[in-house]
Protein backbone atom coordinates (compact mmCIF):
# COMPACT_ATOMS: atom_id res chain seq x y z
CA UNK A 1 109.88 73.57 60.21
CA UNK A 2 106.89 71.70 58.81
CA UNK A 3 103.43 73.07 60.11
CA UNK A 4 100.51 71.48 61.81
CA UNK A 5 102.12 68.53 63.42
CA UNK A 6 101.15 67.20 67.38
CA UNK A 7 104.12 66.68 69.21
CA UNK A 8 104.06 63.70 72.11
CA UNK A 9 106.78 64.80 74.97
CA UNK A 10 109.48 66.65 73.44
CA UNK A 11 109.07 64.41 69.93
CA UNK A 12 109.24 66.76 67.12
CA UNK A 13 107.48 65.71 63.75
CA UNK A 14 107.76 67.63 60.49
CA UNK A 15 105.09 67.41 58.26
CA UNK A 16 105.48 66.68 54.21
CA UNK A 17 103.54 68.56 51.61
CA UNK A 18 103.22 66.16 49.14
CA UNK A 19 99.60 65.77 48.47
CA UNK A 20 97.98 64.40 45.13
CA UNK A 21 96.43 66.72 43.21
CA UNK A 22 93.25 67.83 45.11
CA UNK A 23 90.64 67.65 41.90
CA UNK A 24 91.90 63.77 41.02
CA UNK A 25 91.13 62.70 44.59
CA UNK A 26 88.10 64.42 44.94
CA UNK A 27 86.90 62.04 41.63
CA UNK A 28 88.11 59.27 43.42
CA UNK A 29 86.13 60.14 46.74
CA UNK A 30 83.03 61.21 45.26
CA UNK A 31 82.54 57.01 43.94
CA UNK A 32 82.95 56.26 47.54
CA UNK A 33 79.81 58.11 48.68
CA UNK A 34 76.89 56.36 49.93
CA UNK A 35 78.39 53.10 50.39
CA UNK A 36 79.51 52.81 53.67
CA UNK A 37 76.04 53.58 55.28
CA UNK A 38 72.70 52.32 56.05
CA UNK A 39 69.88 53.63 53.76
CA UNK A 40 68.25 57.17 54.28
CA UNK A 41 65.47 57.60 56.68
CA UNK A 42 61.59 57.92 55.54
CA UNK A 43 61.34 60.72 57.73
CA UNK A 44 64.56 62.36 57.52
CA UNK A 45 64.20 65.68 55.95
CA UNK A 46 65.35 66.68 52.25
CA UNK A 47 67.45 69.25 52.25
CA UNK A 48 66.28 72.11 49.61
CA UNK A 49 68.77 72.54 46.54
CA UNK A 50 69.99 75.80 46.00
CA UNK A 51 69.14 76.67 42.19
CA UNK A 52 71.80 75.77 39.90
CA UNK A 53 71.49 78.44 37.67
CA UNK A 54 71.27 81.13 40.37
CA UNK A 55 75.49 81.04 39.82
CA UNK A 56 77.29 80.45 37.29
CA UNK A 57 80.37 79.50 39.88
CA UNK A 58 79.95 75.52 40.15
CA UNK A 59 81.97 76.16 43.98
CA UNK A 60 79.61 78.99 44.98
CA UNK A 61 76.56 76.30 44.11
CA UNK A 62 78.43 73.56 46.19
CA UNK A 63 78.83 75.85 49.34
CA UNK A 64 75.35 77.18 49.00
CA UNK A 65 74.37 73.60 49.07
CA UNK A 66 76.24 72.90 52.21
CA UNK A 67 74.58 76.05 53.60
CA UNK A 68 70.97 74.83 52.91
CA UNK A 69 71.71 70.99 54.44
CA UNK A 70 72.93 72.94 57.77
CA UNK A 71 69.91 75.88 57.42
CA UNK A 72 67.03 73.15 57.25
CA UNK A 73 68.15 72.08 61.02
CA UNK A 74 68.83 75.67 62.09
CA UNK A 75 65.14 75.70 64.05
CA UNK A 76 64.31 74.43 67.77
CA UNK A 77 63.75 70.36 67.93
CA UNK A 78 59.99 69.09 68.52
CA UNK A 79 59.49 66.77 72.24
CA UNK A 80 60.24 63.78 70.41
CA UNK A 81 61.85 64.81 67.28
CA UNK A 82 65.68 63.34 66.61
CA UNK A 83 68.63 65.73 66.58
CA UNK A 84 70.42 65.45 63.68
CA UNK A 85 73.92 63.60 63.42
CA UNK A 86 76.48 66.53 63.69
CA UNK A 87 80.25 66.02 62.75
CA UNK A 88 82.86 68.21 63.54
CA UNK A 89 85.58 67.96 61.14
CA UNK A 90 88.84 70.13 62.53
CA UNK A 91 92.15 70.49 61.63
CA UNK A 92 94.71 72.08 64.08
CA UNK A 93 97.59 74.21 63.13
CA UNK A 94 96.08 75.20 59.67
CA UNK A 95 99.27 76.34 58.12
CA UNK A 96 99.63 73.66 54.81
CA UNK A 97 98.67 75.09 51.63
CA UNK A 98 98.27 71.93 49.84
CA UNK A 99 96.35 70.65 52.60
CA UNK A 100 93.93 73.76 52.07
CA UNK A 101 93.58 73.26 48.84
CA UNK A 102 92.77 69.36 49.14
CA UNK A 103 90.40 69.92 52.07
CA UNK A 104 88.59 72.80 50.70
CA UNK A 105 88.32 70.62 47.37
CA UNK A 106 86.63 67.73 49.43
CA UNK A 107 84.49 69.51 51.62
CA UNK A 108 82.95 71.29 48.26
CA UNK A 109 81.98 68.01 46.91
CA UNK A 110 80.63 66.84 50.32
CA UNK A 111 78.79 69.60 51.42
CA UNK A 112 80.67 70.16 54.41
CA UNK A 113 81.69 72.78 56.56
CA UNK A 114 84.91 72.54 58.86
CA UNK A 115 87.18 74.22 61.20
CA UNK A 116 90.63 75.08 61.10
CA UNK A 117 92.49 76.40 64.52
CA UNK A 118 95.10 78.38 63.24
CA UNK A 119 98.15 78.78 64.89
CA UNK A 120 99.34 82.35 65.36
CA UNK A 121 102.50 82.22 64.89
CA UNK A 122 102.08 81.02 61.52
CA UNK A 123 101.43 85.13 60.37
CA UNK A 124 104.56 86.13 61.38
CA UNK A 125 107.44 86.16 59.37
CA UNK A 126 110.53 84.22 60.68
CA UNK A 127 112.35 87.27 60.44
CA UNK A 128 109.94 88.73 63.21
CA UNK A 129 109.81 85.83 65.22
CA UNK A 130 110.74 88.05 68.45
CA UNK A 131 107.31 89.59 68.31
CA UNK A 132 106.60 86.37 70.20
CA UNK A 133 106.75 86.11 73.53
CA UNK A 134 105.14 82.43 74.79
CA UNK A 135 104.61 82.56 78.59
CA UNK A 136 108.28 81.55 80.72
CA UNK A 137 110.36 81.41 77.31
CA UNK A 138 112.48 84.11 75.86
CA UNK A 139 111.40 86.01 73.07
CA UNK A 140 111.40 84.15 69.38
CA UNK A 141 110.75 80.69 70.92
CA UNK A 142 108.11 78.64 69.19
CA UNK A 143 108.03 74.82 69.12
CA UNK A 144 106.63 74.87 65.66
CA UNK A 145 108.48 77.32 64.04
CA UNK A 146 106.82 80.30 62.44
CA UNK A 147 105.26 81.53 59.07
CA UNK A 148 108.35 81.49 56.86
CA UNK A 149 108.18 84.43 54.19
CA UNK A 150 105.76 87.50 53.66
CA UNK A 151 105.13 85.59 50.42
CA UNK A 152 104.37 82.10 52.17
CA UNK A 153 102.01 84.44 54.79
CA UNK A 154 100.15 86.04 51.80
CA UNK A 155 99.12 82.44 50.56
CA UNK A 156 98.16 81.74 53.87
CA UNK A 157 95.81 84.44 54.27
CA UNK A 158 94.47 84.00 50.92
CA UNK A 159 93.34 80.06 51.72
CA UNK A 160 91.75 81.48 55.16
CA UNK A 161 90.40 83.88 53.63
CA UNK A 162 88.76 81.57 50.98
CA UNK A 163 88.04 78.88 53.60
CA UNK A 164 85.71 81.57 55.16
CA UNK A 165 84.16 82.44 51.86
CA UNK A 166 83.11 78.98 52.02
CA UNK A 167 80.93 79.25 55.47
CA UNK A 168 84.71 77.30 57.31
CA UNK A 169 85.52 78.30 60.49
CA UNK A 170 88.60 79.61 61.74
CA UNK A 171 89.72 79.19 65.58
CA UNK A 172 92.41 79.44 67.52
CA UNK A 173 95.26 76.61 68.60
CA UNK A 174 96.91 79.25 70.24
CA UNK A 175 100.74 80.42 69.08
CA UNK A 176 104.15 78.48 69.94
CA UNK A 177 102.76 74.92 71.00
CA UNK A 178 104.57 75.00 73.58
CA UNK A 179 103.41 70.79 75.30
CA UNK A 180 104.70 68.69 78.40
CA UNK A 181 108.02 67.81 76.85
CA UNK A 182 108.54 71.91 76.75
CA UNK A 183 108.30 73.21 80.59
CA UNK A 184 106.85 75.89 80.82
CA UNK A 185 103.89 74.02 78.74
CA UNK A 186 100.35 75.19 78.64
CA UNK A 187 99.13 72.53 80.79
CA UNK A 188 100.53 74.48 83.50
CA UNK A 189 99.76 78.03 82.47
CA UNK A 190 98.23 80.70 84.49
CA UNK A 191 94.77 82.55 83.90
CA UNK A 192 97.74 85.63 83.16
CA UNK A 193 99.66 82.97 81.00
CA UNK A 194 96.81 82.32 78.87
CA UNK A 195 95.52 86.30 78.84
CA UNK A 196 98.95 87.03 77.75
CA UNK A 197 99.07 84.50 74.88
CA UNK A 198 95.42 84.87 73.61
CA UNK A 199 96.46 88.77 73.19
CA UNK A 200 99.31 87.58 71.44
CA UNK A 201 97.55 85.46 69.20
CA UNK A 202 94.99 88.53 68.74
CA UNK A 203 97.63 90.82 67.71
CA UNK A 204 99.01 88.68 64.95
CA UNK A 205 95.82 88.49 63.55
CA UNK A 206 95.23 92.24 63.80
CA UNK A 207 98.48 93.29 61.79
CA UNK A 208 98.03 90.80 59.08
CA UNK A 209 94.83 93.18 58.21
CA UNK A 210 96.62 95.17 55.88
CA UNK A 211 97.69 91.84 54.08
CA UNK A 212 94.17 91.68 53.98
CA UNK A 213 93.14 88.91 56.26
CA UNK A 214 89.89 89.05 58.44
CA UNK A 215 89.05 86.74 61.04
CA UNK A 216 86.54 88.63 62.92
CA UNK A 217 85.05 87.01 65.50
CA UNK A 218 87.30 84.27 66.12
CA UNK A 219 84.89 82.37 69.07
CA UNK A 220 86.54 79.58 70.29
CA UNK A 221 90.05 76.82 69.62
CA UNK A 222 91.32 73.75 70.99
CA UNK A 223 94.90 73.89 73.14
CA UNK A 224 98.14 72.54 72.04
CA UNK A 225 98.28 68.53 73.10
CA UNK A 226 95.01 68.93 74.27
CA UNK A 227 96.86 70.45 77.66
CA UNK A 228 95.57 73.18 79.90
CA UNK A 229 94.20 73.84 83.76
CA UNK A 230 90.91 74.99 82.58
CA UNK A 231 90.03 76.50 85.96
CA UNK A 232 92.40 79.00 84.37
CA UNK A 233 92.28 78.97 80.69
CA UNK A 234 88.84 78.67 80.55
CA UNK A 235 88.25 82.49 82.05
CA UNK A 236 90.90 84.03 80.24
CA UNK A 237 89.41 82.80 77.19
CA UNK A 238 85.85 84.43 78.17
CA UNK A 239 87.27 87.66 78.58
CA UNK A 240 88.97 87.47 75.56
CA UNK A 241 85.40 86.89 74.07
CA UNK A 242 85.83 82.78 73.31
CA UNK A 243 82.50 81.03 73.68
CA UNK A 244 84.19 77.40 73.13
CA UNK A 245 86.48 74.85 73.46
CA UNK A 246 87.40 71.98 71.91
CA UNK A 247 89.87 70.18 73.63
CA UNK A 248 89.39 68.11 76.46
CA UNK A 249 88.73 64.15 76.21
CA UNK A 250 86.11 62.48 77.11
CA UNK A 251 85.07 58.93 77.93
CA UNK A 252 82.66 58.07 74.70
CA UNK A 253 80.87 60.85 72.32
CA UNK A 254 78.70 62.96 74.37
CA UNK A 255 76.66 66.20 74.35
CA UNK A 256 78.84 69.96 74.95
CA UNK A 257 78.58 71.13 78.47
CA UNK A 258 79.26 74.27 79.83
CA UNK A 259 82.45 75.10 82.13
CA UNK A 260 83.50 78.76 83.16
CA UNK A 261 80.99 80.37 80.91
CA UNK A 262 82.61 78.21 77.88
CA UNK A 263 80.70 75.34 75.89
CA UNK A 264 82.85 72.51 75.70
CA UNK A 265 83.08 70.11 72.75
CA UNK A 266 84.77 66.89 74.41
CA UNK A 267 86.90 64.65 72.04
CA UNK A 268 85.88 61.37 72.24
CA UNK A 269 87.61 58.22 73.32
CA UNK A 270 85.96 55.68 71.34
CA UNK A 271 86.54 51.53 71.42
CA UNK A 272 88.61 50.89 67.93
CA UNK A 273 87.77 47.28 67.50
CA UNK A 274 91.28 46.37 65.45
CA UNK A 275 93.27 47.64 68.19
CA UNK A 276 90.94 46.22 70.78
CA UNK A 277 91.03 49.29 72.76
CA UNK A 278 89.73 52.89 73.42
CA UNK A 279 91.68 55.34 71.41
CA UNK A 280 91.02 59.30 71.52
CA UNK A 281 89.38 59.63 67.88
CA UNK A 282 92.50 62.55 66.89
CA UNK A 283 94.60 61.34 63.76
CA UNK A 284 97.98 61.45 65.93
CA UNK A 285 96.83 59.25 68.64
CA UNK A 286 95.24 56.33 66.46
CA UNK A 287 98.60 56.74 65.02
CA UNK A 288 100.12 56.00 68.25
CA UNK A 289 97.89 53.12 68.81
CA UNK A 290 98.69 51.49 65.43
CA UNK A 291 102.46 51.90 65.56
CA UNK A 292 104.03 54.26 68.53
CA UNK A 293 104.05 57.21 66.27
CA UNK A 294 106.79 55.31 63.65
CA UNK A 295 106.94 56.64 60.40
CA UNK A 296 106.27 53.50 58.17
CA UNK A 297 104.92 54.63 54.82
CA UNK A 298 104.81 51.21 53.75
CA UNK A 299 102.22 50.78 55.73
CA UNK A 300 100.38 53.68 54.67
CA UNK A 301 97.03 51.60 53.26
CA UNK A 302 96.39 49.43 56.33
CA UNK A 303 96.41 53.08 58.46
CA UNK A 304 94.54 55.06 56.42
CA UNK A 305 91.66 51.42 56.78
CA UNK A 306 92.29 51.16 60.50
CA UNK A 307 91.19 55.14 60.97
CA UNK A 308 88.31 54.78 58.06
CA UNK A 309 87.14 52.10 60.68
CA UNK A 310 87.31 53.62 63.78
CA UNK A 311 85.88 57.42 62.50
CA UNK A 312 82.87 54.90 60.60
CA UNK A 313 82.29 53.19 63.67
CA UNK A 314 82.29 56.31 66.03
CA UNK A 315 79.38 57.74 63.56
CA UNK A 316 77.58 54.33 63.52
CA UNK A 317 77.57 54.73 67.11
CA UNK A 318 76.32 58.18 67.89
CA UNK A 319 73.84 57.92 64.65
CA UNK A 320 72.23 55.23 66.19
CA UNK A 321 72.71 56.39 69.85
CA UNK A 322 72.48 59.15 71.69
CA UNK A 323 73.03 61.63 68.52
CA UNK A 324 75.95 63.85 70.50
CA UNK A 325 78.09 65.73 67.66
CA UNK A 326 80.80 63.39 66.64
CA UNK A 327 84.45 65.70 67.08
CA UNK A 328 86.71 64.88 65.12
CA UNK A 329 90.39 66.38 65.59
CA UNK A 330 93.36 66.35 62.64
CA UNK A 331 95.60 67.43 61.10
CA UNK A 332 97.50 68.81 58.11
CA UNK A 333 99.84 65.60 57.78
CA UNK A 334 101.48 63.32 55.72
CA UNK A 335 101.87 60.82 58.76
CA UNK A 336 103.51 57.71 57.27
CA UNK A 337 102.62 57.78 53.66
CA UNK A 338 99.36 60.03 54.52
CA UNK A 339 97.42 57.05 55.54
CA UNK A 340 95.64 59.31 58.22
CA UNK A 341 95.87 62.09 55.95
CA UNK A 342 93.48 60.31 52.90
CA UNK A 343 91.30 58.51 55.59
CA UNK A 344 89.85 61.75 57.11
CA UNK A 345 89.41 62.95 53.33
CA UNK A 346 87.81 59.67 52.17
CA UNK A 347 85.48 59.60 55.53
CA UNK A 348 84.93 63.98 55.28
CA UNK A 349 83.27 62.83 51.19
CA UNK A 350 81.38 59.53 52.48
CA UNK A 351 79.85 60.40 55.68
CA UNK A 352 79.18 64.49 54.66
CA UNK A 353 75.87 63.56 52.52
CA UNK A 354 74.46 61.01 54.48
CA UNK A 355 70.55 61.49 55.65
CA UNK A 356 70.10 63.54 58.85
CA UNK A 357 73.92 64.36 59.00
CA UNK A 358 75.18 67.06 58.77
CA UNK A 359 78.74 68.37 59.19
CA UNK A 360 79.21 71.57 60.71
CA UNK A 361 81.60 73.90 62.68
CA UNK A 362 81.74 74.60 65.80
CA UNK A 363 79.77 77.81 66.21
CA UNK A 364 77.35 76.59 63.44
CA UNK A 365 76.33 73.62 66.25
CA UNK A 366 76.71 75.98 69.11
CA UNK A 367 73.97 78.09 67.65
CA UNK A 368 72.27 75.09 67.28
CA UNK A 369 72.23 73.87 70.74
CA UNK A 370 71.29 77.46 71.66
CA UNK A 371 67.93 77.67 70.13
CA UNK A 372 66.67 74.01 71.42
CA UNK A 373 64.95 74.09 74.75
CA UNK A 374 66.96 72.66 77.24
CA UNK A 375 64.11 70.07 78.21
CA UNK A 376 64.40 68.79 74.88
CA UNK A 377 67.92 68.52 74.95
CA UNK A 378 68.25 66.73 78.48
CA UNK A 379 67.04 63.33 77.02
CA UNK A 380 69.17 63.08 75.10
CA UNK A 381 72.29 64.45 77.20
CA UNK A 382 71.09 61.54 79.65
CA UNK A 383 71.71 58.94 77.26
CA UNK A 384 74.65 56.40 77.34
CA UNK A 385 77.98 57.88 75.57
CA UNK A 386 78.57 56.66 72.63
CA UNK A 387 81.09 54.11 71.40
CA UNK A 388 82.01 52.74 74.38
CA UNK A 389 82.78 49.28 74.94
């Protein structure tokens, strides 16, 4: 079965793989940059240039540039002083190797970092599948499938492991997806539910060591569908040593709170003025709103506009606003032609290098919100959401 897909109900969706070549459509992002946006700042800060000729790998100088655009923020804000514009690029399932390969491609160009929540099952082979166990199915169940060969695994591990060479994050989305449409779902899951599957997820992790993958520490992931009581996830996921979550919606982009002992990134429901409408700002539900989740590739160029739209107007709105991180959820698709797909590549390469932006993962703006003194923070936590109508 295809990875990476969101499932509404009991709709399955398999994903394709056929991606242009990652180098030509970095070129054809790169002209895009800088054109979508209002000039830079007087007082925004430069961020320092790693010397060139410190490495003689042009990648290695791209991600130290991404580091040094994140490390100039990495400091407590002054009374006054304007956060910067975090976005949160993410990209659930993290299974697709061409998708890898294109997103690592742009985010070099755009000096970005990401995060991928990797689904669990996807290191174990489908001739092991019974080493899963979800919580109320029989053994082997998984509404995604699982990780196909050792040889597909291996190439797997190798992209997660580069993706972390790279300063990416990897989370968790947990193991068998298991939604509404698939009772016993993790909406309704027990704090023992979710202990039991976070172990799970642990464990496949910990034997794919010897295939020489390292995720160490894996601090936080967003549920399948977005589903879960949190009064019980969120504790089983602080024992298991999660600091985070991304998955819960929220009216507008605002500022992570703190629930359980976890800091929660909300997804935002933002106003998409084409539809007329709020629409959560996650690749599968503008492609909902556009068309009811039809697959019209056809149609592929007006999508991939409608969600440049809606993810430019989001960052419009919190740049110029009340500067909460903008979260963005995705995934590794091909939805209808890969309109969604090439929109959240195009947006990753414009919006990246833009003056006091910044895009980060998860833990790299968790740290940041942990050295900034609350006080500071407050004004602007008590600021209207953003992109609301």
């Amino acid at each position: 079965m295809g990875r990476d897909g969101r499932r509404a109900g009991r709709r399955r969706l398999r994903l394709g793989d056929q991606l242009l070549l990652a180098g030509a459509l970095v070129l054809v992002l790169v002209l895009l940059v800088g054109q979508q946006f209002p000039p830079p700042s007087a007082a925004a800060p430069a961020a320092p240039a790693p010397d060139r000729d410190a490495t003689a790998d042009p990648v290695q100088a791209q991600v130290d540039r991404a580091g040094a655009r994140l490390a100039q923020w990495m400091r407590p804000l002054a009374p006054g002083e304007r956060p910067p514009q975090f976005v949160l690029f993410s990209f659930d399932g993290a299974g697709s190797h061409r998708h890898w390969q294109q997103m690592l491609a742009v985010a070099a160009q755009a000096e970005a970092r990401f995060t991928g929540f990797l689904s669990g099952v996807y290191l174990v082979p489908d001739d092991e599948r019974t080493r899963y166990r979800a919580p109320g199915h029989t053994a082997g169940s998984s509404a995604i499938g699982f990780g196909g060969s050792r040889e597909e695994i291996d190439v797997l591990i190798a992209d997660l492991m580069e993706a972390r060479r790279r300063g990416h994050e990897i989370g968790t989305h947990y193991n068998g997806h298991f939604c509404a449409g698939d009772a016993p779902g993790v909406g309704s899951w027990s704090r023992a539910a979710w202990t039991s599957e976070l172990a799970q997820f642990s464990a496949f992790v910990d034997a794919a060591r010897e295939r020489g993958l390292d995720l160490d520490p894996v601090r936080g992931g967003r549920t399948p569908c977005l589903e879960g009581k949190w009064s019980q996830a969120y504790p089983a996921m602080r024992e298991h040593g999660l600091t985070y979550d991304a998955s819960r919606p929220a009216d507008g982009i605002v500022w992570p709170t703190r629930s359980h002992g976890i800091r929660v990134f909300w997804m935002p429901s933002v106003r998409v003025e084409a539809l007329g409408e709020q629409v959560l700002l996650m690749d599968y539900n503008l492609w909902l709103a556009l068309n009811g989740g039809r697959d019209e590739p056809e149609r592929a160029i007006e999508f991939r506009d409608a969600a440049l739209d809606a993810y430019r107007g989001a960052y419009a709105a919190a740049l110029n606003g009340n500067r909460a991180p903008l979260v963005l959820g995705n995934h590794f698709n091909r939805w209808s032609g890969g309109g969604f797909s090439d929109a959240i590549a195009r947006f990753m390469a414009e919006v990246c290098v833009q003056p006091e932006t910044v895009c980060a993962t998860h833990s790299d703006v968790s740290a940041w919100i942990d050295m900034q003194d609350p006080a500071v923070l407050d004004a602007w936590r008590d600021m209207r959401p953003a992109g609301v109508g």
